[in-house]
N, C-alpha and C. Protein backbone atom coordinates (compact mmCIF):
# COMPACT_ATOMS: atom_id res chain seq x y z
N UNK A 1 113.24 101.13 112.81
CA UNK A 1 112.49 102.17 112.19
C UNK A 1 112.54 102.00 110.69
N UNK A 2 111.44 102.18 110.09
CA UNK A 2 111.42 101.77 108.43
C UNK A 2 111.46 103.23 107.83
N UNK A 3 112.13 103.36 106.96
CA UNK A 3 112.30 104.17 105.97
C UNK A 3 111.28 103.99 104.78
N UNK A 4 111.06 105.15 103.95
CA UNK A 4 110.08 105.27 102.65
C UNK A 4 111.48 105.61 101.55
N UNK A 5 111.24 104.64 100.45
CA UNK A 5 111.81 104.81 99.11
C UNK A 5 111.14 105.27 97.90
N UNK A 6 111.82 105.51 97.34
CA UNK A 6 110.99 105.88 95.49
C UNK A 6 110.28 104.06 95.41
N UNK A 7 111.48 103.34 95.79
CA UNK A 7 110.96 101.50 95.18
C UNK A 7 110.43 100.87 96.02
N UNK A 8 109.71 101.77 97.13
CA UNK A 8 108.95 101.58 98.06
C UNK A 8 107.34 101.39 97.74
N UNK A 9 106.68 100.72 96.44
CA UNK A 9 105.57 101.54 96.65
C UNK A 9 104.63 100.15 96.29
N UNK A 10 104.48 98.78 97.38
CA UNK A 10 104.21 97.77 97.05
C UNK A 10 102.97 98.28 97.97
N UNK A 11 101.56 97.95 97.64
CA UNK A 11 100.40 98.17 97.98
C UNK A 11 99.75 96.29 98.37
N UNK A 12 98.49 96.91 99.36
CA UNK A 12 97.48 95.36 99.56
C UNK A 12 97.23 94.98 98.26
N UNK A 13 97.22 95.58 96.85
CA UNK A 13 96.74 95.60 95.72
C UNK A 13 97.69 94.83 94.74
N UNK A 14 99.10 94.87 95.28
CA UNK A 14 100.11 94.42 94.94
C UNK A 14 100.93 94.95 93.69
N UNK A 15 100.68 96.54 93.87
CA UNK A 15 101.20 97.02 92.59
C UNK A 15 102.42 97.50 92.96
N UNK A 16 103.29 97.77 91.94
CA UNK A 16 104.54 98.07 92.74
C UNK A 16 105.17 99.43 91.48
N UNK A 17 104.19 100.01 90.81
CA UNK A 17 104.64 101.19 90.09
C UNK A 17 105.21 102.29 90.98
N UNK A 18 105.76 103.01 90.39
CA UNK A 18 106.34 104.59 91.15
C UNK A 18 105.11 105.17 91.17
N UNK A 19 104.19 106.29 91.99
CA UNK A 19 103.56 107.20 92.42
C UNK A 19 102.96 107.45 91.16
N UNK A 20 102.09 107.95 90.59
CA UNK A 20 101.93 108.69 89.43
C UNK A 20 102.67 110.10 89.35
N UNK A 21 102.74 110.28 90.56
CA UNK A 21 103.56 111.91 90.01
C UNK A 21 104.76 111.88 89.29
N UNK A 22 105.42 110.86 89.42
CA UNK A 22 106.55 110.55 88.61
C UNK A 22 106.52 110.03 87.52
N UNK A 23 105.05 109.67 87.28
CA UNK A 23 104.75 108.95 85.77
C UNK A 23 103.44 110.13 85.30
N UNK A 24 104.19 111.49 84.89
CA UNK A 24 102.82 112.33 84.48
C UNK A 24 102.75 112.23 82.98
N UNK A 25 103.19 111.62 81.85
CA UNK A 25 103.50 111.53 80.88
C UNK A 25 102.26 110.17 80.19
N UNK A 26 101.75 110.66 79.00
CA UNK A 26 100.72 109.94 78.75
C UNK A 26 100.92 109.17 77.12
N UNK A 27 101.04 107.85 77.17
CA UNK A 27 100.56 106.91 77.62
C UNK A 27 101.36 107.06 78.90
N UNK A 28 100.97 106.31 80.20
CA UNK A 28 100.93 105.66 81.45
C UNK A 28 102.31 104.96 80.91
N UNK A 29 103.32 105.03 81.89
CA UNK A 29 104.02 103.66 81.14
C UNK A 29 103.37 102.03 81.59
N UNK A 30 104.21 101.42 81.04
CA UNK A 30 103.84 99.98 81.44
C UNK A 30 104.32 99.45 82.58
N UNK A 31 103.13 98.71 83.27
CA UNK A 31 103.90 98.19 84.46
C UNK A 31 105.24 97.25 84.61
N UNK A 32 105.66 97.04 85.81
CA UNK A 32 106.77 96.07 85.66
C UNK A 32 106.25 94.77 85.17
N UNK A 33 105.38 94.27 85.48
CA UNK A 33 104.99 93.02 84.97
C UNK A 33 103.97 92.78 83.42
N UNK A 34 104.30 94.14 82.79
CA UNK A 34 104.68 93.62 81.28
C UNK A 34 104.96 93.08 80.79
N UNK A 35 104.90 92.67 79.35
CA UNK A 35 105.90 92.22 78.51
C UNK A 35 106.80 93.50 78.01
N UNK A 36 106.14 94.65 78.11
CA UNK A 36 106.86 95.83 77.18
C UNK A 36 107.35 96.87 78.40
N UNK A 37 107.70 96.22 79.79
CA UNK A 37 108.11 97.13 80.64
C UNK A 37 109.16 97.96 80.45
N UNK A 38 110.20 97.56 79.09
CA UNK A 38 111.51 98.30 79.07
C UNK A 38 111.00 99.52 78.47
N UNK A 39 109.75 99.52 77.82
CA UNK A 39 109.07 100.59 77.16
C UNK A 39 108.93 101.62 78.25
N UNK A 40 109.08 102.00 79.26
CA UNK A 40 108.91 102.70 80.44
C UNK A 40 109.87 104.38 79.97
N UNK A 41 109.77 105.19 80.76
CA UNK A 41 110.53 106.42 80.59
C UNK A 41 111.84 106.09 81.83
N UNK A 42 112.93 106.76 81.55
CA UNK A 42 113.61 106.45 82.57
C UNK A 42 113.54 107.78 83.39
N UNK A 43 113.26 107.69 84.68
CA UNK A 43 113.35 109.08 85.26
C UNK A 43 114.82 109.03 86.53
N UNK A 44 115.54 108.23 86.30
CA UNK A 44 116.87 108.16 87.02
C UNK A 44 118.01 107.63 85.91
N UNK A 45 119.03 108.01 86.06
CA UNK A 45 120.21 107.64 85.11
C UNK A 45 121.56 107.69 85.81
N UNK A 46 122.41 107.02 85.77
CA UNK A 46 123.76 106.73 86.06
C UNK A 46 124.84 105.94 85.23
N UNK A 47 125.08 106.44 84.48
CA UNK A 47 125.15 105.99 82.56
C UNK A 47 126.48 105.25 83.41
N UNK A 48 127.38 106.32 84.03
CA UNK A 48 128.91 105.98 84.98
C UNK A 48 129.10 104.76 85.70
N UNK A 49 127.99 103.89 86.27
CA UNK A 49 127.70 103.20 87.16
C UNK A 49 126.83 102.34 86.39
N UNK A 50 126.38 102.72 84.99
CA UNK A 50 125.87 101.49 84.32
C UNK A 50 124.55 101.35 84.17
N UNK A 51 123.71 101.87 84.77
CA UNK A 51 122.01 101.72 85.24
C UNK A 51 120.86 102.86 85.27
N UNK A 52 119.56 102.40 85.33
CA UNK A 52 118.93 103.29 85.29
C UNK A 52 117.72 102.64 85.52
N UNK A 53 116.84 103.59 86.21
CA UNK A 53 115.50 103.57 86.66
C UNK A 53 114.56 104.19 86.01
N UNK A 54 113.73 103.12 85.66
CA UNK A 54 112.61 103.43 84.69
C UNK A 54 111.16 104.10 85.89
N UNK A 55 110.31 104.37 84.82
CA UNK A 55 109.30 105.07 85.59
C UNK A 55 108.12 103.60 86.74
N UNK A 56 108.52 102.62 86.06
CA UNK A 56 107.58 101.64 87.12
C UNK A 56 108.40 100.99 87.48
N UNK A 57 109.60 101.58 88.15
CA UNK A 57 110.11 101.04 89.41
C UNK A 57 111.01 99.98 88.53
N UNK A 58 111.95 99.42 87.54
CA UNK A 58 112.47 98.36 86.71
C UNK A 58 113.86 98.99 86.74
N UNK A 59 114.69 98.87 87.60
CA UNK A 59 116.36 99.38 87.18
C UNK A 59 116.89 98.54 85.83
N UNK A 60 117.41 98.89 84.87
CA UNK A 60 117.73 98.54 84.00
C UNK A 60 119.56 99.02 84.14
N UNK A 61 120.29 97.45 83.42
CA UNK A 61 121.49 97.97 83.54
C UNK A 61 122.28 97.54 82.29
N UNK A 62 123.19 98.70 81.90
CA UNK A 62 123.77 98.44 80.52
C UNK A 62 124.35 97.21 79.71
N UNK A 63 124.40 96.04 80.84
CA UNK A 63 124.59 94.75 80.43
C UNK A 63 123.50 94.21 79.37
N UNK A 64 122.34 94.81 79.59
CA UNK A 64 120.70 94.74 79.56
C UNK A 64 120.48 93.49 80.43
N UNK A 65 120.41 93.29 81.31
CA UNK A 65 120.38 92.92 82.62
C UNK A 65 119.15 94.03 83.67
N UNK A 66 118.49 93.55 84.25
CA UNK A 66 117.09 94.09 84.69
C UNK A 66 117.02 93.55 86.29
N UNK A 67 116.60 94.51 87.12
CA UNK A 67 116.22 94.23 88.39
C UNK A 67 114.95 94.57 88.57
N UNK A 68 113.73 94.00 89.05
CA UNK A 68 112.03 94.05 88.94
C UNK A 68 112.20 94.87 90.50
N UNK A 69 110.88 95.48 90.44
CA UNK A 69 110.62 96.18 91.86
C UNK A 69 110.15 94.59 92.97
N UNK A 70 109.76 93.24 92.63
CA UNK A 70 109.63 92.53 93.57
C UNK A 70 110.94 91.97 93.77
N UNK A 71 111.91 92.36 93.24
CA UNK A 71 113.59 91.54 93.19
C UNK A 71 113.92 90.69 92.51
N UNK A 72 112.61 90.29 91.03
CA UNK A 72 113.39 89.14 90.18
C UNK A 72 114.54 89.84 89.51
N UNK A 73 115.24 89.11 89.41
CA UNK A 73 116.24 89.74 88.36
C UNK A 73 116.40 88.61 86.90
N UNK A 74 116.31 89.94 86.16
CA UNK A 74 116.68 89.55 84.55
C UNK A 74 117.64 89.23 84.00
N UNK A 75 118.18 88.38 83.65
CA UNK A 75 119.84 88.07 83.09
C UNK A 75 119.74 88.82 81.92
N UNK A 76 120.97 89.10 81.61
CA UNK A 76 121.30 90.05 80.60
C UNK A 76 120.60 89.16 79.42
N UNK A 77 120.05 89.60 78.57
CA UNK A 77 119.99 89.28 77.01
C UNK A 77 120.22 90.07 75.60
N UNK A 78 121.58 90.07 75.48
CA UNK A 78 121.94 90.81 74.40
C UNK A 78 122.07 89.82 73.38
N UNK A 79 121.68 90.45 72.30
CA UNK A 79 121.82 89.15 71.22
C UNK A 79 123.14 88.96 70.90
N UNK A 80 123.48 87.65 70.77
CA UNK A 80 124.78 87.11 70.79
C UNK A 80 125.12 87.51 69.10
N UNK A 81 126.77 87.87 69.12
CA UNK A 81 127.12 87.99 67.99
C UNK A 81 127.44 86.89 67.24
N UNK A 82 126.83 86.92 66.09
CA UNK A 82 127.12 85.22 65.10
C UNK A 82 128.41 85.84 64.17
N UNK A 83 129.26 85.19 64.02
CA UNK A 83 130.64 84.99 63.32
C UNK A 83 130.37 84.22 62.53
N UNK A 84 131.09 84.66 60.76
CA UNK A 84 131.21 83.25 59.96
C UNK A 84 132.37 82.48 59.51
């Protein structure tokens, strides 16, 4: 038996944003397959646990480390600290 999720929302169309009801805020955010997807609103947070869910479906985690709604995952990229 299949279950329905919030990161459930992959269409024949192949979009994989959250619902609009969860994105009522205008501009639209950006989809996951942006370049400016971190630009998104977060409408989930778990600061304790490190992560958070943006409005088009992009968990973001305090490493800055990124999980996509199709399952790529983002390696962290924090800018490295330069020492002299």
């Amino acid at each position: 038996m299949r279950t329905s999720t919030l990161l459930d929302t992959a269409t024949a169309t192949g979009t994989t944003r959250l619902p609009d009801s969860l994105c009522t805020h205008t501009p639209k955010c950006p989809t996951a397959a942006s370049p400016d997807h971190e630009a998104a609103r977060v409408v989930a947070a778990h600061p304790e646990q490190g992560w958070a869910l943006l409005c088009n479906a992009v968990l973001v985690f305090e490493d800055t480390g990124e999980l996509l709604p199709d399952g790529q995952v983002i390696a962290p990229h924090r800018p490295l600290m330069v020492t002299a």
